[in-house]
PDB file of N, CA and C in Angstrom:
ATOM      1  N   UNK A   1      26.028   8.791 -19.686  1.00  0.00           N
ATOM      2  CA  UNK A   1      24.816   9.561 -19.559  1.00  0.00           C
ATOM      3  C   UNK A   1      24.210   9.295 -18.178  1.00  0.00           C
ATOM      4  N   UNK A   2      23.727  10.781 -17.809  1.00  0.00           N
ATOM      5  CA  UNK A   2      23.200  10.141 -16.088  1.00  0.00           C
ATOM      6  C   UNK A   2      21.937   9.496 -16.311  1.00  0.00           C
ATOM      7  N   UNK A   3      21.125   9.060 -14.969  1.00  0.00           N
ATOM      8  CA  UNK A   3      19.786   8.821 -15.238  1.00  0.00           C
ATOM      9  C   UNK A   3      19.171   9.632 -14.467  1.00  0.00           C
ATOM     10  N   UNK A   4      18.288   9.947 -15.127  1.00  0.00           N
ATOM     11  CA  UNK A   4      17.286  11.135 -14.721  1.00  0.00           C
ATOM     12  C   UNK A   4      16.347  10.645 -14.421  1.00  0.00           C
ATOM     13  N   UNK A   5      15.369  10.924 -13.203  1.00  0.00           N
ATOM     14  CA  UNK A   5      14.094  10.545 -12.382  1.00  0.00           C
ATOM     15  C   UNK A   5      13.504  11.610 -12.124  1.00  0.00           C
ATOM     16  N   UNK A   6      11.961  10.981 -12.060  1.00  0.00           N
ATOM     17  CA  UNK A   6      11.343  12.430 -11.955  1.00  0.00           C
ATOM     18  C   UNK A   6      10.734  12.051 -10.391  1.00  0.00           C
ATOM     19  N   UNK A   7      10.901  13.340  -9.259  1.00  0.00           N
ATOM     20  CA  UNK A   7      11.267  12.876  -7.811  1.00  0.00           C
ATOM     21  C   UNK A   7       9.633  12.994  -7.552  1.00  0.00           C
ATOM     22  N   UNK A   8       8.802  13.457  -8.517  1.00  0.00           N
ATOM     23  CA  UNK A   8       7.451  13.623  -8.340  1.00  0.00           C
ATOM     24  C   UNK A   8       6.609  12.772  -8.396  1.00  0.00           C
ATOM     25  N   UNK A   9       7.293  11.143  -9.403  1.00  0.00           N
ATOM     26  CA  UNK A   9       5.965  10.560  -9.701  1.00  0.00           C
ATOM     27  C   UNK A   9       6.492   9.265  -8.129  1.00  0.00           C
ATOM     28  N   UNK A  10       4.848   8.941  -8.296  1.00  0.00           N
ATOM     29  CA  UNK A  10       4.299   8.393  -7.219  1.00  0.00           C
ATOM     30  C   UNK A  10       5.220   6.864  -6.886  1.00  0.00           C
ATOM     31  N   UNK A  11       5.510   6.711  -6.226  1.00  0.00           N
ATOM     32  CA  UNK A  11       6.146   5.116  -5.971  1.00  0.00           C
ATOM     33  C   UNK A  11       5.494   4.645  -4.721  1.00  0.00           C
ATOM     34  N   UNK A  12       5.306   3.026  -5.187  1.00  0.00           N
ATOM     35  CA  UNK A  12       4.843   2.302  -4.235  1.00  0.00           C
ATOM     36  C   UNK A  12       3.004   2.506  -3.998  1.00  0.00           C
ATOM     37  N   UNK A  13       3.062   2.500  -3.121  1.00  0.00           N
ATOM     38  CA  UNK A  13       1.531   2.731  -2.601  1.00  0.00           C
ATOM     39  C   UNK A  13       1.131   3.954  -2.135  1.00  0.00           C
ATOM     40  N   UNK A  14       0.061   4.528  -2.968  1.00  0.00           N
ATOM     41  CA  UNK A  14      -0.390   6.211  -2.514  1.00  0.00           C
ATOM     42  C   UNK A  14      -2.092   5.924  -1.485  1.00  0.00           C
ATOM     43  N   UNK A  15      -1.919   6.871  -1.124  1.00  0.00           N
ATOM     44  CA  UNK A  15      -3.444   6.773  -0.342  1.00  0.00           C
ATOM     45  C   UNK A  15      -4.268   7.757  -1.704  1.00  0.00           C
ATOM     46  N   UNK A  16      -5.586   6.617  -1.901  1.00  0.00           N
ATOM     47  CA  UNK A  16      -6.449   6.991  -2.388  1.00  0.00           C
ATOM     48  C   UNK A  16      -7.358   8.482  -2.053  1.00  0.00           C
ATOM     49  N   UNK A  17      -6.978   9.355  -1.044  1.00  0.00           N
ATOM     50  CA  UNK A  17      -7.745  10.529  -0.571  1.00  0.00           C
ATOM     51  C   UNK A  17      -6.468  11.250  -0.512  1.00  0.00           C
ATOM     52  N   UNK A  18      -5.627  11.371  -0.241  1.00  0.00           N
ATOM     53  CA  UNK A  18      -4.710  12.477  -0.294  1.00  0.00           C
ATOM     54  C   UNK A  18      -3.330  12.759  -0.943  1.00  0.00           C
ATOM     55  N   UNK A  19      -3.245  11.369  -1.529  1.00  0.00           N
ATOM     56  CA  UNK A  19      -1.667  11.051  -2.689  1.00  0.00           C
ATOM     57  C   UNK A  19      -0.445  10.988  -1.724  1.00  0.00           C
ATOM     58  N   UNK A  20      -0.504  10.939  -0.851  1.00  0.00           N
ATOM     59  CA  UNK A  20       0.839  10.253   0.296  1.00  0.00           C
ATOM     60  C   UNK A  20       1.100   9.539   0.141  1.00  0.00           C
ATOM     61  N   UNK A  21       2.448   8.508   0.591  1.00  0.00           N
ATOM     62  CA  UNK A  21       2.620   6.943   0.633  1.00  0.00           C
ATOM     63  C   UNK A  21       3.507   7.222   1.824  1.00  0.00           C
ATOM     64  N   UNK A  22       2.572   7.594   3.071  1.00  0.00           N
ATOM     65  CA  UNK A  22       3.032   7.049   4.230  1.00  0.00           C
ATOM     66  C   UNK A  22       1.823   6.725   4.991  1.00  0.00           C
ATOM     67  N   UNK A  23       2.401   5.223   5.012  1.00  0.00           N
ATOM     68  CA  UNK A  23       1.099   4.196   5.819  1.00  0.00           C
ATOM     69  C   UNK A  23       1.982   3.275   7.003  1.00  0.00           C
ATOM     70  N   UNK A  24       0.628   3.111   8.086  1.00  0.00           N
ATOM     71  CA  UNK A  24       1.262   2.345   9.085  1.00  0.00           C
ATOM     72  C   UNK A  24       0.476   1.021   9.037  1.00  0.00           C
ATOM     73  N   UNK A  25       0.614  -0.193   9.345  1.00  0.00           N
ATOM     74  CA  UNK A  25      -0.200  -1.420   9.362  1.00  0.00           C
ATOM     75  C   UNK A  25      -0.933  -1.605  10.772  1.00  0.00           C
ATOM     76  N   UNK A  26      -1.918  -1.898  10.875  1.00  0.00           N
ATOM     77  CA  UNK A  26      -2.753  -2.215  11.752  1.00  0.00           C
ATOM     78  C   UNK A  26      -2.859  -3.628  12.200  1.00  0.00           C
ATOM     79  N   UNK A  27      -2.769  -4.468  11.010  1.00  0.00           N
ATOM     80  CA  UNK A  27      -3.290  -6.047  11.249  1.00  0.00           C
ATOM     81  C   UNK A  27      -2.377  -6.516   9.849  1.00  0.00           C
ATOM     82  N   UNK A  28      -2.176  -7.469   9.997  1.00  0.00           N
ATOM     83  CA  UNK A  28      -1.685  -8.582   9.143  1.00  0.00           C
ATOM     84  C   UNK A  28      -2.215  -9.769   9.346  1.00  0.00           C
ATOM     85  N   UNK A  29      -2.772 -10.343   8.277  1.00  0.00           N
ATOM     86  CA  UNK A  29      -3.612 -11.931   8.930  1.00  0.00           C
ATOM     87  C   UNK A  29      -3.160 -12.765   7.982  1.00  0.00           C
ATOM     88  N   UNK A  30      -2.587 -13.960   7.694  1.00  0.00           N
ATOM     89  CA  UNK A  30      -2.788 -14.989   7.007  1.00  0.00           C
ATOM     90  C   UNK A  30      -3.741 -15.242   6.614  1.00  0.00           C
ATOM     91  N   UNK A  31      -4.142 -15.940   5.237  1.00  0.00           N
ATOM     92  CA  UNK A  31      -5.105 -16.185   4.509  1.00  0.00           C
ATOM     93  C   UNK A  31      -5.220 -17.670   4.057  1.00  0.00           C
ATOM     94  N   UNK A  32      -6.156 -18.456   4.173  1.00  0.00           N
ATOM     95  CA  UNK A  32      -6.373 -19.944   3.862  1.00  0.00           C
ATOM     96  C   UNK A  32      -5.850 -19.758   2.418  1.00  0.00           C
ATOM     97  N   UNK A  33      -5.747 -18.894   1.609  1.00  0.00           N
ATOM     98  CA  UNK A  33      -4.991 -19.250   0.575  1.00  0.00           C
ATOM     99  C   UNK A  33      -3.742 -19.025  -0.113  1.00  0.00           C
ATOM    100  N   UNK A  34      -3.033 -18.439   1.091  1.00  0.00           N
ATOM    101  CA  UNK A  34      -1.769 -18.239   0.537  1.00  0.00           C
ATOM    102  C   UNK A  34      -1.650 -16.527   1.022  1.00  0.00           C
ATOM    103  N   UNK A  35      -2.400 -16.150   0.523  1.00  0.00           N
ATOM    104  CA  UNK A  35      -2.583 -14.623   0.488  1.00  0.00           C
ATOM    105  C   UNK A  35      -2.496 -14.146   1.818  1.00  0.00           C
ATOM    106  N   UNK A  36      -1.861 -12.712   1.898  1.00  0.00           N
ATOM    107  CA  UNK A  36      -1.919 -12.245   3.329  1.00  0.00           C
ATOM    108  C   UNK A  36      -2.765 -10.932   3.432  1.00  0.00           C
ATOM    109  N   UNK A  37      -3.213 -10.702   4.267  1.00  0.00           N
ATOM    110  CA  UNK A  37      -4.112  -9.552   4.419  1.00  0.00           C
ATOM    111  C   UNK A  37      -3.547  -8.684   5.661  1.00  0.00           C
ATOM    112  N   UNK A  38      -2.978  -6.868   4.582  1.00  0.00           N
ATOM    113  CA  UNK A  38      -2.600  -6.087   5.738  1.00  0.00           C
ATOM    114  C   UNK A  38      -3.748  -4.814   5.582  1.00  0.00           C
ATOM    115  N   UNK A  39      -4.172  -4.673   7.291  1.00  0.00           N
ATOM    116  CA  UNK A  39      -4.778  -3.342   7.443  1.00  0.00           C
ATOM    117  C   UNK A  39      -3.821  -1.950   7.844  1.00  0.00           C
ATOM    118  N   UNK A  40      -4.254  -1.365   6.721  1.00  0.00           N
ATOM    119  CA  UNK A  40      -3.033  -0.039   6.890  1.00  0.00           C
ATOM    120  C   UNK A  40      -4.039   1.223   6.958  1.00  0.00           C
ATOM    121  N   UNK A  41      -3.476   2.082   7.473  1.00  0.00           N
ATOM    122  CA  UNK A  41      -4.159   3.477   7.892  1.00  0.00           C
ATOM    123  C   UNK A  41      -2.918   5.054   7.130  1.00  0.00           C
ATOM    124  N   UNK A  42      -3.451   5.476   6.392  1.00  0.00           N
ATOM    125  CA  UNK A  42      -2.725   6.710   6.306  1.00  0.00           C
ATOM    126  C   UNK A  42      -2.386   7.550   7.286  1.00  0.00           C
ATOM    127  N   UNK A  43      -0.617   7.584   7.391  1.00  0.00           N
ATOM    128  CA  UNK A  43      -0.340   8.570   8.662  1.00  0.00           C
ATOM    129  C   UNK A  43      -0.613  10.160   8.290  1.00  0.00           C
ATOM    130  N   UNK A  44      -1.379  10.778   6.982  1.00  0.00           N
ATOM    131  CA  UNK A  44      -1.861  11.999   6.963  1.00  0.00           C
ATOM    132  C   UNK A  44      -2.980  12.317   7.125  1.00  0.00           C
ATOM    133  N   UNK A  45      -3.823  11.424   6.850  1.00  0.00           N
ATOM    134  CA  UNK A  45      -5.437  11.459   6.559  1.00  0.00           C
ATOM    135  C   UNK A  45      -6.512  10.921   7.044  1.00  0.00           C
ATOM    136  N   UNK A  46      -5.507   9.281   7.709  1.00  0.00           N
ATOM    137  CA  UNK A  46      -5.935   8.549   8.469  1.00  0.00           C
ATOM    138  C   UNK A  46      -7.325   7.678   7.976  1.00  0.00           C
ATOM    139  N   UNK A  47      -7.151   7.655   6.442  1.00  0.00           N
ATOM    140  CA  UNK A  47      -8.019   6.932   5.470  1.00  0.00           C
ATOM    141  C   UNK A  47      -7.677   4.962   5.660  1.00  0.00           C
ATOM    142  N   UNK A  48      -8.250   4.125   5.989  1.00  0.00           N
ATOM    143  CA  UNK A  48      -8.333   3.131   5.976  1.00  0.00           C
ATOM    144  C   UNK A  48      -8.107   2.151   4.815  1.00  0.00           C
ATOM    145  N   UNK A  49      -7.557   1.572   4.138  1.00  0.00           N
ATOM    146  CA  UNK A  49      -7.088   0.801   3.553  1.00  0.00           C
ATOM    147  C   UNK A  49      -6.459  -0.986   3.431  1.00  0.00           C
ATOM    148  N   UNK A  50      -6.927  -2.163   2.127  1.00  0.00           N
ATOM    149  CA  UNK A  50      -7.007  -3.238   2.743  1.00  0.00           C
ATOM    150  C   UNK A  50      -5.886  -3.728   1.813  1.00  0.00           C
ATOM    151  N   UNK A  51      -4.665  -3.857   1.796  1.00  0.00           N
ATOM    152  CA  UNK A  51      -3.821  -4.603   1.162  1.00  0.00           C
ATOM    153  C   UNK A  51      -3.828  -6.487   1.140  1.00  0.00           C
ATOM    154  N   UNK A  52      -4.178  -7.185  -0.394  1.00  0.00           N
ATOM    155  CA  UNK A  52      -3.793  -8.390  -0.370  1.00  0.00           C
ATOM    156  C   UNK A  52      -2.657  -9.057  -1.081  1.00  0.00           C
ATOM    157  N   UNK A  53      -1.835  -9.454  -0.468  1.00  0.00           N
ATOM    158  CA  UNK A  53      -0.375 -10.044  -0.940  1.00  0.00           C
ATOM    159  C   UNK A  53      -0.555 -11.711  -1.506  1.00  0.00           C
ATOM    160  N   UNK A  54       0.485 -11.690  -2.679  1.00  0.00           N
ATOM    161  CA  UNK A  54       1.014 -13.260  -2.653  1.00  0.00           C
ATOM    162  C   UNK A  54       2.227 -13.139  -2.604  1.00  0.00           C
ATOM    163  N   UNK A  55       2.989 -14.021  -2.611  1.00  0.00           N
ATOM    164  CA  UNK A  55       4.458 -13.941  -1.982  1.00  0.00           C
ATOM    165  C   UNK A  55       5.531 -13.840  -2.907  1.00  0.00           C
ATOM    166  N   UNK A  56       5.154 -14.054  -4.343  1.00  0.00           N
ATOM    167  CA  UNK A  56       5.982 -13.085  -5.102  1.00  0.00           C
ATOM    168  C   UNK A  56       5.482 -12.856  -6.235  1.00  0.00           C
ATOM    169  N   UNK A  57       4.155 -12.165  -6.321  1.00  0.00           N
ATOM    170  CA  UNK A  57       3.334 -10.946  -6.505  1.00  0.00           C
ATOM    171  C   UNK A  57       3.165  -9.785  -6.102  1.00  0.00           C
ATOM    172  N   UNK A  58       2.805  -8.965  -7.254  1.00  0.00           N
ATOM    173  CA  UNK A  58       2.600  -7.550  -6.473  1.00  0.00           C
ATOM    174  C   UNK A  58       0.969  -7.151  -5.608  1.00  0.00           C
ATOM    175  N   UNK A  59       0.677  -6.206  -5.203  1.00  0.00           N
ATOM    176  CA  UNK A  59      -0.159  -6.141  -4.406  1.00  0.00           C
ATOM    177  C   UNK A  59      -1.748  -5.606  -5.057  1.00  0.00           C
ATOM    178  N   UNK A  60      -3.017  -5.602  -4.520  1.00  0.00           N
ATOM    179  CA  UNK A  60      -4.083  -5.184  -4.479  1.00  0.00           C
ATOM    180  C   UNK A  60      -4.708  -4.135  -3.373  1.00  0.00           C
ATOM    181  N   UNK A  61      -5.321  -3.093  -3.771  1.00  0.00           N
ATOM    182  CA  UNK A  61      -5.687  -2.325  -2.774  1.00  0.00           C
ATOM    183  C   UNK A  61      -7.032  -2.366  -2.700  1.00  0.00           C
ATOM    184  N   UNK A  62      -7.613  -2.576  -1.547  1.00  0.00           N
ATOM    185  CA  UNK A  62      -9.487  -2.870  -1.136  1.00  0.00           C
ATOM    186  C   UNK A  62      -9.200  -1.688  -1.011  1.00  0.00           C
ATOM    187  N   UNK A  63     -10.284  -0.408  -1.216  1.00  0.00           N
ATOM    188  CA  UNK A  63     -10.932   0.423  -0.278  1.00  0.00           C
ATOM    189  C   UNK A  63     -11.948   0.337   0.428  1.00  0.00           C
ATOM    190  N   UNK A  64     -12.163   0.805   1.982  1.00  0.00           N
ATOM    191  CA  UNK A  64     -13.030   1.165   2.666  1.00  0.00           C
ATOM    192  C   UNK A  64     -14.016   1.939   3.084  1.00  0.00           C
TER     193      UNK A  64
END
């Protein structure tokens, strides 16, 4: 049996204003606690966005 995907639903990270997931990073900073902090910008909309990482966790999105 094949596997079937649906090519519509969203993967990864969408921008909160226009449903894209193409982003570029601005800043990446280390965090006193482990955590990393990336500033990303939507390459359609150009909506601002604050990603926080742990290192094998999934992610959080701040809005701006």
């Amino acid at each position: 049996m094949a596997n079937v995907t649906n090519d519509d639903a969203p993967r990864g990270l969408t921008c909160p204003r226009c449903g894209r997931g193409h982003f570029f990073t601005t800043n990446t900073e280390p965090l006193l606690n482990g955590r990393i902090r990336r500033r990303k910008r939507c390459r359609s909309c150009r909506r601002k966005i604050v990603t926080l990482e742990l290192e094998n966790e999934s992610f959080s999105v701040a809005e701006r």
